[in-house]
Protein backbone atom coordinates (compact mmCIF):
# COMPACT_ATOMS: atom_id res chain seq x y z
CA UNK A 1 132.34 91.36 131.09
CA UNK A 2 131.09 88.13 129.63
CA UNK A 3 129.32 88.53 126.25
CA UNK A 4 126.47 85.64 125.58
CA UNK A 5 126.29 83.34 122.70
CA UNK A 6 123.26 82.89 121.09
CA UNK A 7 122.93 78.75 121.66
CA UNK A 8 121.62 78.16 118.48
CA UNK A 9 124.79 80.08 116.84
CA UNK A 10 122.43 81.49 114.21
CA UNK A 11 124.05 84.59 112.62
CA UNK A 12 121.41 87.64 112.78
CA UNK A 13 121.60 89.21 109.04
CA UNK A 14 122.19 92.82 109.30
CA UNK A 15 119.36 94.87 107.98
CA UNK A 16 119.94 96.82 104.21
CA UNK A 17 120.37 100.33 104.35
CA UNK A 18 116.75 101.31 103.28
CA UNK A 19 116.17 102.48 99.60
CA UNK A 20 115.23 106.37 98.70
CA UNK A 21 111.64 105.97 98.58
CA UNK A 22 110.05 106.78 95.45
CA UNK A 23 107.42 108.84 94.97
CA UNK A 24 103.79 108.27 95.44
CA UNK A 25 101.60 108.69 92.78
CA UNK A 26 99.66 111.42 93.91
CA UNK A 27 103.18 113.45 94.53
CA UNK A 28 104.70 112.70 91.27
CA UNK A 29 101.09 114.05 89.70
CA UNK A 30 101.08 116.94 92.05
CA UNK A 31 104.90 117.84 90.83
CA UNK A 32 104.55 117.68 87.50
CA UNK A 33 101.74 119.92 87.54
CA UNK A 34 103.87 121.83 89.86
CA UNK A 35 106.46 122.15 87.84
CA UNK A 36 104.98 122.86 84.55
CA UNK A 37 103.10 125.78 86.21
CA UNK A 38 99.67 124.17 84.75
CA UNK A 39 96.78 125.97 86.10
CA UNK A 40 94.45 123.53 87.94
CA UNK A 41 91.24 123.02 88.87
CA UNK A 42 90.73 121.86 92.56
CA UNK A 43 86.86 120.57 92.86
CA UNK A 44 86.60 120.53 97.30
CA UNK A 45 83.78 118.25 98.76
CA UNK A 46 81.87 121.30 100.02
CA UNK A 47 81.48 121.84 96.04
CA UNK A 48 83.48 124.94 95.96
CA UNK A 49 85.68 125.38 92.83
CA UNK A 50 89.60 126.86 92.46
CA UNK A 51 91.42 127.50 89.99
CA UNK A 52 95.11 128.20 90.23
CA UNK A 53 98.75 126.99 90.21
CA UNK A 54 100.32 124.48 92.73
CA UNK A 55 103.27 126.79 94.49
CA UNK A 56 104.07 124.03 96.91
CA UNK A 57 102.97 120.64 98.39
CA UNK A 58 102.96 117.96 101.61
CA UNK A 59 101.63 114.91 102.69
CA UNK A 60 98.29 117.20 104.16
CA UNK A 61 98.03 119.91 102.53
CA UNK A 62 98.32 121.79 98.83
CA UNK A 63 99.24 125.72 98.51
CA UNK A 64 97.39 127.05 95.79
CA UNK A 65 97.95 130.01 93.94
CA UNK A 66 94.74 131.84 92.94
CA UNK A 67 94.51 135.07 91.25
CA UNK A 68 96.07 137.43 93.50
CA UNK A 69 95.84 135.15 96.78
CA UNK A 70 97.45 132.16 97.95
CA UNK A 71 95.09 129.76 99.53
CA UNK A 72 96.26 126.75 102.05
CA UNK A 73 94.15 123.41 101.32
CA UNK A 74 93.80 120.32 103.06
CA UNK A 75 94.20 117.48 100.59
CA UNK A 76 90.93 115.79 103.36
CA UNK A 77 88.64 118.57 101.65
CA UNK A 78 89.82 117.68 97.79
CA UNK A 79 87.07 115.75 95.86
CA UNK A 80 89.04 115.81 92.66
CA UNK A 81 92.28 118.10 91.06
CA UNK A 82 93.33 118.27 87.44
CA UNK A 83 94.62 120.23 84.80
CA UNK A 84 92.30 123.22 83.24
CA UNK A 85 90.80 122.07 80.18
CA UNK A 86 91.20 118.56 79.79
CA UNK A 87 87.76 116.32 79.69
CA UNK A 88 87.60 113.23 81.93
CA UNK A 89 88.57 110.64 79.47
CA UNK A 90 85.72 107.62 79.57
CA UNK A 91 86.67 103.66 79.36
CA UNK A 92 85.97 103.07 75.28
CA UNK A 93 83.70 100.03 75.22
């Protein structure tokens, strides 16, 4: 069995083992909360408010703890998520 040359004898680098991939943004906010056990509030587009703490996490979807009930959400129905209590902080001018 013959093995072929590349003519142009150019060596082919081989490709770096690929780094752990940090974090997103949105997962390293979503885990802290997580793992403080901060109670949230999750504002959905249909307007509907929960309150509750983040049990668990994905790339789609958030499992909410609420009250006595656990509730599955799809991170496509979120308008906005942050801790209980804190005001929106505004650019100073």
């Amino acid at each position: 069995m013959a093995i072929e040359q590349d003519p142009s004898n150019a060596v082919t680098p081989k490709p770096e083992p690929a780094a752990r991939p940090r974090g997103t943004m949105q997962d390293e906010f979503l885990n802290q909360l997580r793992t403080s056990q901060t109670l949230v509030k999750v504002l959905m587009t249909c307007g509907r408010e929960l309150n509750g703490h983040i049990r668990a996490f994905d790339a789609f979807t958030i499992l909410l703890q609420c009250a006595n009930a656990e509730v599955l959400i799809y991170k496509s129905g979120i308008a906005a998520l942050g801790p209980v209590g804190e005001r929106a902080r505004s650019p100073q001018a």
